[in-house]
C-alpha atoms as a PDB file:
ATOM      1  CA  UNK A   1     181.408  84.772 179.803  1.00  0.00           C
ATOM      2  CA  UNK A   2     183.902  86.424 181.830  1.00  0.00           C
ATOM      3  CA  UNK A   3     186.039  85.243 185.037  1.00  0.00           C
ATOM      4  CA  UNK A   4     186.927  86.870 187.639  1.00  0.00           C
ATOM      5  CA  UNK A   5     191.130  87.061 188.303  1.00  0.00           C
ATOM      6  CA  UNK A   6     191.159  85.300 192.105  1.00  0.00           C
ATOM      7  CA  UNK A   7     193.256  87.554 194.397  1.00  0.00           C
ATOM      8  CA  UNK A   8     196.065  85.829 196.742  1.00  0.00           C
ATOM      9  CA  UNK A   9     195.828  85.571 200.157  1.00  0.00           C
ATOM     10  CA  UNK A  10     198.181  88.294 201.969  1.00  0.00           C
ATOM     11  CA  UNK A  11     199.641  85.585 203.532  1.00  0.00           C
ATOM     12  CA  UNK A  12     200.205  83.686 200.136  1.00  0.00           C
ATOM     13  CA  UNK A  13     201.724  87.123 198.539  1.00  0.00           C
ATOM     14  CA  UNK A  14     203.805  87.619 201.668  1.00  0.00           C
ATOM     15  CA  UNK A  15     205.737  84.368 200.925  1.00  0.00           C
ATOM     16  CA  UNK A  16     205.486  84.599 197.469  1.00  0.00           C
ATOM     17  CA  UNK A  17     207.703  88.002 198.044  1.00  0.00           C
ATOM     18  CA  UNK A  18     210.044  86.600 200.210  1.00  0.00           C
ATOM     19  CA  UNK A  19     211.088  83.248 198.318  1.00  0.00           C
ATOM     20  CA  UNK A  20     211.575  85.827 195.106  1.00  0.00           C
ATOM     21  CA  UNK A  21     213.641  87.796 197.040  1.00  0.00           C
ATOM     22  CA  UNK A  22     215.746  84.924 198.557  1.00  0.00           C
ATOM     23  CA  UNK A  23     216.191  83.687 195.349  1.00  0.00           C
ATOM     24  CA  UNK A  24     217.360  86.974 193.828  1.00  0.00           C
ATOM     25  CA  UNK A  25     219.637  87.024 196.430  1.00  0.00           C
ATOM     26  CA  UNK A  26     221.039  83.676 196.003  1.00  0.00           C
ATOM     27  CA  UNK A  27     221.484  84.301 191.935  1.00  0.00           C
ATOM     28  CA  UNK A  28     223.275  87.407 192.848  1.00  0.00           C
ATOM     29  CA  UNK A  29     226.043  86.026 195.290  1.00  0.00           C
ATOM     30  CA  UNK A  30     226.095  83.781 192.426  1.00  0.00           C
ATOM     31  CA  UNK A  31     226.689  86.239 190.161  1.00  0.00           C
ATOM     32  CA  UNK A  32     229.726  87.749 191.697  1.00  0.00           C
ATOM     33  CA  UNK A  33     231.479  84.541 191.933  1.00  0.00           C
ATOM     34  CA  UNK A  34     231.490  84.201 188.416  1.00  0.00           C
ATOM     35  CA  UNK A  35     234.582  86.645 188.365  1.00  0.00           C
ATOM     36  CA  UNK A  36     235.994  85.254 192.124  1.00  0.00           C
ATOM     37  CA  UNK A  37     239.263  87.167 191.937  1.00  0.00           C
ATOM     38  CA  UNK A  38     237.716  90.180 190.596  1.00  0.00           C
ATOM     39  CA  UNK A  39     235.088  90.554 193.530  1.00  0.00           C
ATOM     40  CA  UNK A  40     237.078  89.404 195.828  1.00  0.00           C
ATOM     41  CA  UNK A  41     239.800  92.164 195.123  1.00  0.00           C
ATOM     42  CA  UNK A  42     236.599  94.576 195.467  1.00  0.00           C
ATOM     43  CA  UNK A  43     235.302  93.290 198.718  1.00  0.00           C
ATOM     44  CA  UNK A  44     239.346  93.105 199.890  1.00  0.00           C
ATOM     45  CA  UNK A  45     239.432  96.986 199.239  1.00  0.00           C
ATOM     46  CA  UNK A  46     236.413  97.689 200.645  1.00  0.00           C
ATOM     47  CA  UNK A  47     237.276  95.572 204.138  1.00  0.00           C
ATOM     48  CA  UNK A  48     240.912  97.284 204.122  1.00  0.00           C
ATOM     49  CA  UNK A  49     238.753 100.901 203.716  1.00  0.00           C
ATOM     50  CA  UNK A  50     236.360 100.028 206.488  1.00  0.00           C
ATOM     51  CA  UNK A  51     239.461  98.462 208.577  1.00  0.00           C
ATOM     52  CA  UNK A  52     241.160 101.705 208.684  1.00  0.00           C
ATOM     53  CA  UNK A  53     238.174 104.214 210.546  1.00  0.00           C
ATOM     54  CA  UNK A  54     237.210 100.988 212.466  1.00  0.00           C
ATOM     55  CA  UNK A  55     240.918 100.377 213.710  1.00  0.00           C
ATOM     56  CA  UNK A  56     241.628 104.131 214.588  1.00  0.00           C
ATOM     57  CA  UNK A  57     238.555 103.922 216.582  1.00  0.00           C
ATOM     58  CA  UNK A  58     239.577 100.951 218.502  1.00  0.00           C
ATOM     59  CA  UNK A  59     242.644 102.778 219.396  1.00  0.00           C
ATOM     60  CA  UNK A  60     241.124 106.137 220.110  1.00  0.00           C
ATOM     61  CA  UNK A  61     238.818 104.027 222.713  1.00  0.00           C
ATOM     62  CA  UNK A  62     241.434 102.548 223.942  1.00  0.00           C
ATOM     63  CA  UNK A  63     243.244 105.854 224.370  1.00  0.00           C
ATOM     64  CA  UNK A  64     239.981 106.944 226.036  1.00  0.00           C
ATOM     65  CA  UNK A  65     240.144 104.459 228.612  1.00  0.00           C
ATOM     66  CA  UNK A  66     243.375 104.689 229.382  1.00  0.00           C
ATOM     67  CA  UNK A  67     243.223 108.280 229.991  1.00  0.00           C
ATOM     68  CA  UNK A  68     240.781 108.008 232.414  1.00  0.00           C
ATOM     69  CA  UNK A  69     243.184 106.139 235.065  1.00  0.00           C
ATOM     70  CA  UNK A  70     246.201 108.493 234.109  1.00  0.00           C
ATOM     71  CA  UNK A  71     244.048 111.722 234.109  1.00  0.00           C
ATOM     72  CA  UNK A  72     243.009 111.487 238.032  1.00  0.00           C
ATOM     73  CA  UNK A  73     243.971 115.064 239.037  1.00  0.00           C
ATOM     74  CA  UNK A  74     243.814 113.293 241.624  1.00  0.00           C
ATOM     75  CA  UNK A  75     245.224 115.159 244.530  1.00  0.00           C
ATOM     76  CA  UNK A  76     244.686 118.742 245.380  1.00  0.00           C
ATOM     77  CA  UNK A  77     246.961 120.020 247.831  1.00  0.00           C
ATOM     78  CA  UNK A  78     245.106 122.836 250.217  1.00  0.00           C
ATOM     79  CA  UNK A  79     248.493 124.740 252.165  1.00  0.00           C
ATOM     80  CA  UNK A  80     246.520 126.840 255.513  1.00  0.00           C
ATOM     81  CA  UNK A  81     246.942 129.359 257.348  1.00  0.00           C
ATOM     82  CA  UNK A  82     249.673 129.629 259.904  1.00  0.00           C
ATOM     83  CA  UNK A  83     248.501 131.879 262.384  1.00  0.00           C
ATOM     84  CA  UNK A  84     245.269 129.553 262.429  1.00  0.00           C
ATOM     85  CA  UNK A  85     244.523 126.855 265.517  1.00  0.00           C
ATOM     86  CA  UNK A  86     244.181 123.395 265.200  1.00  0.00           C
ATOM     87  CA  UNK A  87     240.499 123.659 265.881  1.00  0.00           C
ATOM     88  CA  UNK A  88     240.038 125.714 263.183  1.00  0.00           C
ATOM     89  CA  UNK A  89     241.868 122.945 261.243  1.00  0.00           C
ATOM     90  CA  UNK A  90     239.926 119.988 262.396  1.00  0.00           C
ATOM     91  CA  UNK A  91     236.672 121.758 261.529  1.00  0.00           C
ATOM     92  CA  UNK A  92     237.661 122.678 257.788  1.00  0.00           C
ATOM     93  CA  UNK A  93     238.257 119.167 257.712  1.00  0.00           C
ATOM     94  CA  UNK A  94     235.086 118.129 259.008  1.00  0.00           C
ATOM     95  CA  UNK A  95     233.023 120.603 256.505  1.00  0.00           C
ATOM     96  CA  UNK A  96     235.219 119.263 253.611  1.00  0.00           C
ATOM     97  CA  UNK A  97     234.040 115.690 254.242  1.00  0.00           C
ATOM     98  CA  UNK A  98     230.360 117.241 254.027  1.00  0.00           C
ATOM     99  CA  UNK A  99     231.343 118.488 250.390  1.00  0.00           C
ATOM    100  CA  UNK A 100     229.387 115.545 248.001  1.00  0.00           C
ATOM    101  CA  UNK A 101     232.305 116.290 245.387  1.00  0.00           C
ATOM    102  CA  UNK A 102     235.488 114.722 247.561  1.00  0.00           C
ATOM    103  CA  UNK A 103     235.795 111.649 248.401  1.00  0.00           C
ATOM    104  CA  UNK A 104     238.803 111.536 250.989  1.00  0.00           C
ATOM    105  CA  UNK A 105     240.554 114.411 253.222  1.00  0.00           C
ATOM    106  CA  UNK A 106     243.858 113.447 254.613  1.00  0.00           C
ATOM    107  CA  UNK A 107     245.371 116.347 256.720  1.00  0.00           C
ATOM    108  CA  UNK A 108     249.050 116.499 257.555  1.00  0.00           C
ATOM    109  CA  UNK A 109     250.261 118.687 260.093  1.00  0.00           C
ATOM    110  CA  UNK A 110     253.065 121.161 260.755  1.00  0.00           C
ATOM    111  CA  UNK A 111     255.040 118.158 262.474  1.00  0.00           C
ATOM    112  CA  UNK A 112     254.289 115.548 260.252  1.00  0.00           C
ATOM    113  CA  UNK A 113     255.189 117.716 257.721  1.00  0.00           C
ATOM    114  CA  UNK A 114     258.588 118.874 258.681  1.00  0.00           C
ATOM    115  CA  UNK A 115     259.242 115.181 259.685  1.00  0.00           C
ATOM    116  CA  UNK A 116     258.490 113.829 256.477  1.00  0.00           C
ATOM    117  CA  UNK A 117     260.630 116.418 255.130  1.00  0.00           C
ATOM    118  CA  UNK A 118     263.661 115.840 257.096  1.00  0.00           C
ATOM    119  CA  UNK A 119     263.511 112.400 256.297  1.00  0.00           C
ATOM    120  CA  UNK A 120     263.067 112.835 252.594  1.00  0.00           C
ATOM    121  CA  UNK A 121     265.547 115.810 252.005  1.00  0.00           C
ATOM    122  CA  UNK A 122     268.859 114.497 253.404  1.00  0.00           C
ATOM    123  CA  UNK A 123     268.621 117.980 255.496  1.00  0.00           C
ATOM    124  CA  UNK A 124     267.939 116.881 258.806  1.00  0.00           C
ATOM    125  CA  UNK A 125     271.172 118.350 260.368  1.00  0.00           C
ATOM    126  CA  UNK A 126     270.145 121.668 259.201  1.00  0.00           C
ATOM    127  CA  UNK A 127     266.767 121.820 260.264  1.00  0.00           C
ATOM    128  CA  UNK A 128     268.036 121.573 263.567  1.00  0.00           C
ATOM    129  CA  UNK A 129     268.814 125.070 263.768  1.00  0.00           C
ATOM    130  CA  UNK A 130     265.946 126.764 262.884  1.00  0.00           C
ATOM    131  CA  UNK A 131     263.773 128.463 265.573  1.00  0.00           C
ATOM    132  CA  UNK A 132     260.571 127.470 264.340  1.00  0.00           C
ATOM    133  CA  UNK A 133     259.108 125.225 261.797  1.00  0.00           C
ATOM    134  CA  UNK A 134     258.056 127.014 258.970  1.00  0.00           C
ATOM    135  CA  UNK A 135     255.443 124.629 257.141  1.00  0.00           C
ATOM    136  CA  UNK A 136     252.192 125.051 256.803  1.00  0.00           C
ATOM    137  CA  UNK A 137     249.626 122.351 257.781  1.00  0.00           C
ATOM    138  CA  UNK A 138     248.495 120.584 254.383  1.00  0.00           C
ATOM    139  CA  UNK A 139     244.896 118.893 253.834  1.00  0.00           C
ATOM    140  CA  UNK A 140     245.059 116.496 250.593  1.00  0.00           C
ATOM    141  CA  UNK A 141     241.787 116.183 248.741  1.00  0.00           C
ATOM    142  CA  UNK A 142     240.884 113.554 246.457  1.00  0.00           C
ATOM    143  CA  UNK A 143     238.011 114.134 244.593  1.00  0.00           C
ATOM    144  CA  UNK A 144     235.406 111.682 243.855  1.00  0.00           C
ATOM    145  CA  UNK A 145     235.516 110.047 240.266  1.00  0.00           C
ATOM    146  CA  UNK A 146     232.849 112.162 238.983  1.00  0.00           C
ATOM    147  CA  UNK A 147     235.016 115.094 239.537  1.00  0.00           C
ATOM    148  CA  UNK A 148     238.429 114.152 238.135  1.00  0.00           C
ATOM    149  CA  UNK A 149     238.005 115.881 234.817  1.00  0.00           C
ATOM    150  CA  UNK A 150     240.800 119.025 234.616  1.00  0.00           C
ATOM    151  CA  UNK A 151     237.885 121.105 234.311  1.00  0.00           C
ATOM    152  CA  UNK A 152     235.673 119.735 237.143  1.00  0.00           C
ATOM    153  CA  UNK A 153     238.946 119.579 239.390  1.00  0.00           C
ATOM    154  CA  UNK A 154     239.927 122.906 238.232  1.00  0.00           C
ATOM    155  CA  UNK A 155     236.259 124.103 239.438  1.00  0.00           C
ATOM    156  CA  UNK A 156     236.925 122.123 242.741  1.00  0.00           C
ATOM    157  CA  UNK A 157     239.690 123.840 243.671  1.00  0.00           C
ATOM    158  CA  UNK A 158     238.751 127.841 243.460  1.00  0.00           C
ATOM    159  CA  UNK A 159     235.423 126.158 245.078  1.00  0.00           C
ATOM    160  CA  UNK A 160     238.164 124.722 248.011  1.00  0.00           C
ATOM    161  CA  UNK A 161     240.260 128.789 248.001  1.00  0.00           C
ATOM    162  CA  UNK A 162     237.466 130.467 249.532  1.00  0.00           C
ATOM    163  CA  UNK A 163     237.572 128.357 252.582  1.00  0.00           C
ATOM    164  CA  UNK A 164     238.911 130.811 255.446  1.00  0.00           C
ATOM    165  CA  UNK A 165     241.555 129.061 256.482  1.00  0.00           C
ATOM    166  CA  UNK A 166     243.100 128.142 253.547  1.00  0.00           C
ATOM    167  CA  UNK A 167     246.018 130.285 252.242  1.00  0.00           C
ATOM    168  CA  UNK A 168     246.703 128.435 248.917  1.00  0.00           C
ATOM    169  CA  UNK A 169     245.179 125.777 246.772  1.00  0.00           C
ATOM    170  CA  UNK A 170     247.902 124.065 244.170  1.00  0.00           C
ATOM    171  CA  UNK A 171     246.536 121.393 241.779  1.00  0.00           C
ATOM    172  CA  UNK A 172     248.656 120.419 238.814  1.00  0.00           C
ATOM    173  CA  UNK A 173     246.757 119.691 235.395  1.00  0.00           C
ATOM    174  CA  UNK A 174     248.651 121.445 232.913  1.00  0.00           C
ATOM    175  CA  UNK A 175     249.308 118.046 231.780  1.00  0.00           C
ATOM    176  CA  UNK A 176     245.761 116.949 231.854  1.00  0.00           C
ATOM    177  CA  UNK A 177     244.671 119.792 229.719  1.00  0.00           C
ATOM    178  CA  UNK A 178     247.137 118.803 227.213  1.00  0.00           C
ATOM    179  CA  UNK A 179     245.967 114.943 227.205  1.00  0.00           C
ATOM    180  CA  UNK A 180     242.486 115.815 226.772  1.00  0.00           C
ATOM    181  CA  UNK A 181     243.479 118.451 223.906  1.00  0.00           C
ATOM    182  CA  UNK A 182     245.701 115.245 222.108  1.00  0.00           C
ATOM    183  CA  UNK A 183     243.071 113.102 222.600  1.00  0.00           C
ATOM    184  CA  UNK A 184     240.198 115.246 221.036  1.00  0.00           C
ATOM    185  CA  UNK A 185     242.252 116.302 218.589  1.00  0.00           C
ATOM    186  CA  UNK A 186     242.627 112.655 217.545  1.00  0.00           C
ATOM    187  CA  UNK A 187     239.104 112.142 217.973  1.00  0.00           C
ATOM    188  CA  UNK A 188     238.447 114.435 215.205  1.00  0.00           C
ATOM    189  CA  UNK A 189     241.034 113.386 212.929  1.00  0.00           C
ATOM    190  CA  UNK A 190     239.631 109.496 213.290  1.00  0.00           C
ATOM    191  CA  UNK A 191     235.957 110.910 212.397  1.00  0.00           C
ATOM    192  CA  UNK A 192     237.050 113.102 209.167  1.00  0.00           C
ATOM    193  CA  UNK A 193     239.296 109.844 207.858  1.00  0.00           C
ATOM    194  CA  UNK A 194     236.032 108.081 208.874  1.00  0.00           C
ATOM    195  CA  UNK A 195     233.745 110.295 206.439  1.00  0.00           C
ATOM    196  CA  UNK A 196     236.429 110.323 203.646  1.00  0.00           C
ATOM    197  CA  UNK A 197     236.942 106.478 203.513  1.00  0.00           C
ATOM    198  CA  UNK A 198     232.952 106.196 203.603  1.00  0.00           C
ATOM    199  CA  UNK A 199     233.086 108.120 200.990  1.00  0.00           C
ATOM    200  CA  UNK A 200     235.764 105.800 199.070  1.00  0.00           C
ATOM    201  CA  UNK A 201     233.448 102.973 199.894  1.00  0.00           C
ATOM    202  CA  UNK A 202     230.353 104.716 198.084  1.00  0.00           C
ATOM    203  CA  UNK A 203     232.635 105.303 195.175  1.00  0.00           C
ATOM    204  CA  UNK A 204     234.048 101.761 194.944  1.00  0.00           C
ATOM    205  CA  UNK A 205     230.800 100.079 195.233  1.00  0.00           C
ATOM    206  CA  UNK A 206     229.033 102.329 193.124  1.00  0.00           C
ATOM    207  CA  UNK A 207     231.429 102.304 190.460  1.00  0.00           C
ATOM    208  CA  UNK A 208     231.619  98.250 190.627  1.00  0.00           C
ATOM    209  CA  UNK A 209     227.890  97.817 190.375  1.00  0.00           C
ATOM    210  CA  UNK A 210     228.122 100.604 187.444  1.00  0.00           C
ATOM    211  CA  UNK A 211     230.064  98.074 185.407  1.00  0.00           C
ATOM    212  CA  UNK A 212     228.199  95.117 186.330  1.00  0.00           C
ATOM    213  CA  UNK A 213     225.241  96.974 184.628  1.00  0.00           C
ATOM    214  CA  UNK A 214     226.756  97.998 181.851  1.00  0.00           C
ATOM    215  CA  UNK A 215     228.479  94.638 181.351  1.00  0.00           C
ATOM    216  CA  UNK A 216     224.426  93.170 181.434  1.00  0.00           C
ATOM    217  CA  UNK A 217     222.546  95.724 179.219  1.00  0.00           C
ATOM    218  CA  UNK A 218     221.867  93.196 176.086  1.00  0.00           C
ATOM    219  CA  UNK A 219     220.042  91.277 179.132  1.00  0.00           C
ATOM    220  CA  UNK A 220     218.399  94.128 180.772  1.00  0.00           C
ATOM    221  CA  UNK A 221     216.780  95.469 176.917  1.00  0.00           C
ATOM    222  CA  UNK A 222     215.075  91.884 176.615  1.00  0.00           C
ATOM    223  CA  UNK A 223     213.726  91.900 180.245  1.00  0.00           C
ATOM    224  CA  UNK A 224     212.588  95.027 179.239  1.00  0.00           C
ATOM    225  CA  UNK A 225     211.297  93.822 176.220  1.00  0.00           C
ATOM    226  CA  UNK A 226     209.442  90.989 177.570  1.00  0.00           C
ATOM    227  CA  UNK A 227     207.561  93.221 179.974  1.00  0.00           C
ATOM    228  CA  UNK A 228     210.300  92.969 182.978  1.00  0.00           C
ATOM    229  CA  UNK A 229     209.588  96.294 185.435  1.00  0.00           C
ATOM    230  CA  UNK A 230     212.614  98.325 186.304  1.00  0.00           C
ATOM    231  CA  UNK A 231     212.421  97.288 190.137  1.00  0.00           C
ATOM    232  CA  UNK A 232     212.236  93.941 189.099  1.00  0.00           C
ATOM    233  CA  UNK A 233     215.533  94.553 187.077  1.00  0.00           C
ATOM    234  CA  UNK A 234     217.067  96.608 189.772  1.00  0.00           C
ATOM    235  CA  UNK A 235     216.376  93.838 192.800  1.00  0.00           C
ATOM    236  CA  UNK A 236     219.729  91.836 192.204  1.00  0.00           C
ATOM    237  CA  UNK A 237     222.037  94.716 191.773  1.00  0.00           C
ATOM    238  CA  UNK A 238     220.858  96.066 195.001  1.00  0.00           C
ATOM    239  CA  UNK A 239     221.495  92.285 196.719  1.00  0.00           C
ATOM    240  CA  UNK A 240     224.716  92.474 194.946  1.00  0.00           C
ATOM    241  CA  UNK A 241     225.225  95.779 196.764  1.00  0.00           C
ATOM    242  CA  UNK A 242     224.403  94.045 200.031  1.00  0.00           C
ATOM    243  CA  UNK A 243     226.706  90.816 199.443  1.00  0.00           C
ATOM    244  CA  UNK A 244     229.250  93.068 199.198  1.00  0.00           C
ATOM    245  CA  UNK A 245     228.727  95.691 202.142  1.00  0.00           C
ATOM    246  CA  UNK A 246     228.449  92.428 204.449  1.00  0.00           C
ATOM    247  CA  UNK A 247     231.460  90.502 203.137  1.00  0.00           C
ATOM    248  CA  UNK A 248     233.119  93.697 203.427  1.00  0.00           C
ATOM    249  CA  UNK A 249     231.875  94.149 207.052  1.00  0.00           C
ATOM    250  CA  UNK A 250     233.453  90.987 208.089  1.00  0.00           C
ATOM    251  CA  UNK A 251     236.809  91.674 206.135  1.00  0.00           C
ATOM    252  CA  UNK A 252     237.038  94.746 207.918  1.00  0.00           C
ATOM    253  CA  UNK A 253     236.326  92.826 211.296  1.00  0.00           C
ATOM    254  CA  UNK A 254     238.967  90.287 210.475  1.00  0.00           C
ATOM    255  CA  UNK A 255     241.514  93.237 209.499  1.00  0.00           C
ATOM    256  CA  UNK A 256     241.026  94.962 212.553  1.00  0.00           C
ATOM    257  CA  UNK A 257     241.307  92.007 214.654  1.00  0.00           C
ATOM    258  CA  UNK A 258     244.254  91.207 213.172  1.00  0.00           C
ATOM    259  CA  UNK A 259     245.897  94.524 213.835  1.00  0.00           C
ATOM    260  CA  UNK A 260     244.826  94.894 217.511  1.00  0.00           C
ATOM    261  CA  UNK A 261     246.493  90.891 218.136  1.00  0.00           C
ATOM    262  CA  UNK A 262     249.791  92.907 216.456  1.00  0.00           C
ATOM    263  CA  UNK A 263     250.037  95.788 218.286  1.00  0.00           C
ATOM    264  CA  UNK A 264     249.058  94.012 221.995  1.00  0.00           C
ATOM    265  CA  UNK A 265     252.116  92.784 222.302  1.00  0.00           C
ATOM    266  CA  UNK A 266     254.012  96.196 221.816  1.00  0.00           C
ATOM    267  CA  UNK A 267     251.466  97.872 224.361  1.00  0.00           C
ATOM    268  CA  UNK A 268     251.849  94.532 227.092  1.00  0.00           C
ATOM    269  CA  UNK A 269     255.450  95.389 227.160  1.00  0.00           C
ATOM    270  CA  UNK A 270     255.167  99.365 227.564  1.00  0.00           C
ATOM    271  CA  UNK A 271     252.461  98.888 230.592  1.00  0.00           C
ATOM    272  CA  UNK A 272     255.223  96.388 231.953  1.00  0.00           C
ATOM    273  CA  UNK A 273     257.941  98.864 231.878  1.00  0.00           C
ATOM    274  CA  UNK A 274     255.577 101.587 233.599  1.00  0.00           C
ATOM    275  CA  UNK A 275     254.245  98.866 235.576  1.00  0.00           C
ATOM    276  CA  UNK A 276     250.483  99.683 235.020  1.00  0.00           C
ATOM    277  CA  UNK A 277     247.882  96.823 234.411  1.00  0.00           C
ATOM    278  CA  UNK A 278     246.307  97.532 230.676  1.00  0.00           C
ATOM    279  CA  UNK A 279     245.136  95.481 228.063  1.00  0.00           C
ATOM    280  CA  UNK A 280     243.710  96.395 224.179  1.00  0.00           C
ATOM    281  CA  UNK A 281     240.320  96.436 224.155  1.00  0.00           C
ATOM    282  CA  UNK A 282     238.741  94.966 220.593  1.00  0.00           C
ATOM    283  CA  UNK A 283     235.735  95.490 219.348  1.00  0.00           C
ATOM    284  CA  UNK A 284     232.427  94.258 221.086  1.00  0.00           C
ATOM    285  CA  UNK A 285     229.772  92.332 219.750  1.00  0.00           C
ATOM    286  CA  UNK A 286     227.654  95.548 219.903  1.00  0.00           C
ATOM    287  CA  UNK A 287     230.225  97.349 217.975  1.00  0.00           C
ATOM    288  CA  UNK A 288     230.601  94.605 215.406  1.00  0.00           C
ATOM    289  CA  UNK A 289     226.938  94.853 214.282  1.00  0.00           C
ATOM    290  CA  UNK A 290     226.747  98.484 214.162  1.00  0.00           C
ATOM    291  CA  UNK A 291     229.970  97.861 211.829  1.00  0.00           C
ATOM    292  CA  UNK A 292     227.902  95.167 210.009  1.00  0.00           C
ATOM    293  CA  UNK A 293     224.892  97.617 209.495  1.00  0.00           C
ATOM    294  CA  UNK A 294     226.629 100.558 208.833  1.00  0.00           C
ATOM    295  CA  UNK A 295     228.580  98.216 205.913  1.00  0.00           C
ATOM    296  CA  UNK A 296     225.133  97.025 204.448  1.00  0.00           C
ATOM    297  CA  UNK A 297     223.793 100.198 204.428  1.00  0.00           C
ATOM    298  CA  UNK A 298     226.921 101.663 202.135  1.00  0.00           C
ATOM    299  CA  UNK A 299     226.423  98.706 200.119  1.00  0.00           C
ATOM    300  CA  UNK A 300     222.727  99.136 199.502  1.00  0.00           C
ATOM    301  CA  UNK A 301     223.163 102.707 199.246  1.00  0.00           C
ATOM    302  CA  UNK A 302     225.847 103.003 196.465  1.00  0.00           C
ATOM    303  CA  UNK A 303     224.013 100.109 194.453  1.00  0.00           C
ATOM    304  CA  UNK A 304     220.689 101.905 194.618  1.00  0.00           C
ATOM    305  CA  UNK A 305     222.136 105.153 193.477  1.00  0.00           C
ATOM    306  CA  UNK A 306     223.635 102.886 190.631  1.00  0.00           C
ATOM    307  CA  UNK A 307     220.677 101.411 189.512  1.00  0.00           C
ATOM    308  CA  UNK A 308     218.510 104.936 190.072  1.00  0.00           C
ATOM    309  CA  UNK A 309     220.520 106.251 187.355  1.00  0.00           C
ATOM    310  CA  UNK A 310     221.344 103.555 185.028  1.00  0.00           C
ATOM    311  CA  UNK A 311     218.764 101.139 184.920  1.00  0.00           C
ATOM    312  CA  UNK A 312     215.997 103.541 184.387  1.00  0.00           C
ATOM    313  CA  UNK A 313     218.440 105.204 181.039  1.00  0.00           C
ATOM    314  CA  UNK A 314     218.688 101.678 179.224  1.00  0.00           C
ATOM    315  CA  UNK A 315     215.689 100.973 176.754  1.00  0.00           C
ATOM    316  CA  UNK A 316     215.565  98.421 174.344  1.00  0.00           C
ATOM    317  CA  UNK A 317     216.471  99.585 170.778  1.00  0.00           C
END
């Protein structure tokens, strides 16, 4: 007489899964505390290599932000025609306010020029004797936010020369250009550290879960040998990859942390001396889990190539 094997429900298999897995999980955290200086020596080096992309990004955000309220180019200074009337003035001023890339025209004239100028130079005595004043009228432009780039400025302003009256457009961002070059050059330099040190993390891990095989392969030839499947064999490495991408995660959170509390007070007292309003910026809670994820993920990766390779070359003898 034969019986029939009784299939599981789903849901039955489901939890079966799970409750394996969580206790794999729990034996390998476990595991790694067997040796607690030893891992956490790996997991220390792994947070310090994490801390160091995470840290240069918090500054090169930082750097970002700041950079936006130093780089308004923010005044472009449009010097018109003499020989022109004030009417012709006053309506260049009204088609400039119809332009949807400024945000504010300010127009100084001949005689609020010259009297801002004799009262700023220390040459009013002098001016005196000259027949006429020789100043041209002056419209200011501020752009709107949008346009405050040294590019989009830059475009502003030939866009501003070929308005009639208008003899000369001056708008300095020399300065700009070379902000924005620093600060993408810095940018680059914080994503190629970034792809080296991933790659030191890969290496680490993978070399530490290397050794925790090896250091196990009496124990993995009688799994075998008792009918154990390799991805049986290879679940707890792979949590043991995980334990240490997330530990790692939050070490690097703590180390960065730590250096953004060290260097705030530095920055506090340079904004106070240029009196500007600035604070560090940490990292947000956004940030932190793509830090946490992106940790896992190098954990779980490096383990996995680990226990592709060696699990599947030990057989029992």
């Amino acid at each position: 007489m034969h019986t029939k094997s009784v299939k599981k429900p789903l849901s039955k298999q489901v939890i079966s899964n799970l409750m394996q897995n969580v206790q794999q999980a729990i034996v390998s955290l476990k595991d790694i505390w067997r040796t607690p200086v030893a891992a956490f020596l790996t997991m220390l080096v792994l947070g310090v290599s994490l801390a160091l992309p995470t840290s240069l990004y918090i500054v090169l955000k930082n750097a970002e932000a700041a950079s936006q309220n130093w780089s308004t180019p923010a005044e472009i200074n449009l010097f018109l025609k003499k020989e022109m009337s004030e009417t012709r003035y006053q309506n260049l001023i009204k088609r400039l306010n119809n332009y949807k890339e400024i945000e504010r025209v300010d127009y100084i004239s001949k005689t609020e020029g010259m009297a801002n100028f004799s009262r700023t130079s220390g040459f009013n005595a002098a001016l005196k004797f000259l027949d006429r004043n020789p100043l041209p009228a002056v419209i200011v432009v501020t752009p709107k936010p949008y346009y405050r780039t040294a590019i989009a400025a830059r475009e502003l302003l030939v866009k501003l020369e070929r308005e009639a009256e208008v003899q000369q457009g001056k708008l300095d961002i020399t300065w700009l250009l070379r902000l924005e070059g620093i600060i993408e050059l810095f940018s680059d330099a914080v994503w190629l550290l970034s792809g080296l040190l991933v790659i030191a993390v890969l290496l680490i891990t993978g070399n530490t879960i290397r050794l925790n095989i090896l250091s196990q392969r009496a124990e993995i030839e009688v799994m075998k040998l008792v009918g154990a499947t390799n991805n049986f064999i290879k679940r707890p490495f792979l949590y043991t990859g995980f334990w240490y991408g997330i530990i790692g995660g939050l070490l690097a959170c703590v180390v960065s942390s730590v250096m953004v509390l060290w260097i705030e007070g530095a920055v506090l007292n340079l904004t106070q001396l240029y009196h500007a309003d600035f604070a560090i910026e940490g990292l947000m809670i956004s940030e932190i889990m793509v830090l946490l994820v992106a940790a896992i993920a190098m954990g779980l990766s490096s383990a996995a190539m680990s226990v592709n390779y060696y699990v599947a070359r030990i057989e029992p003898s």
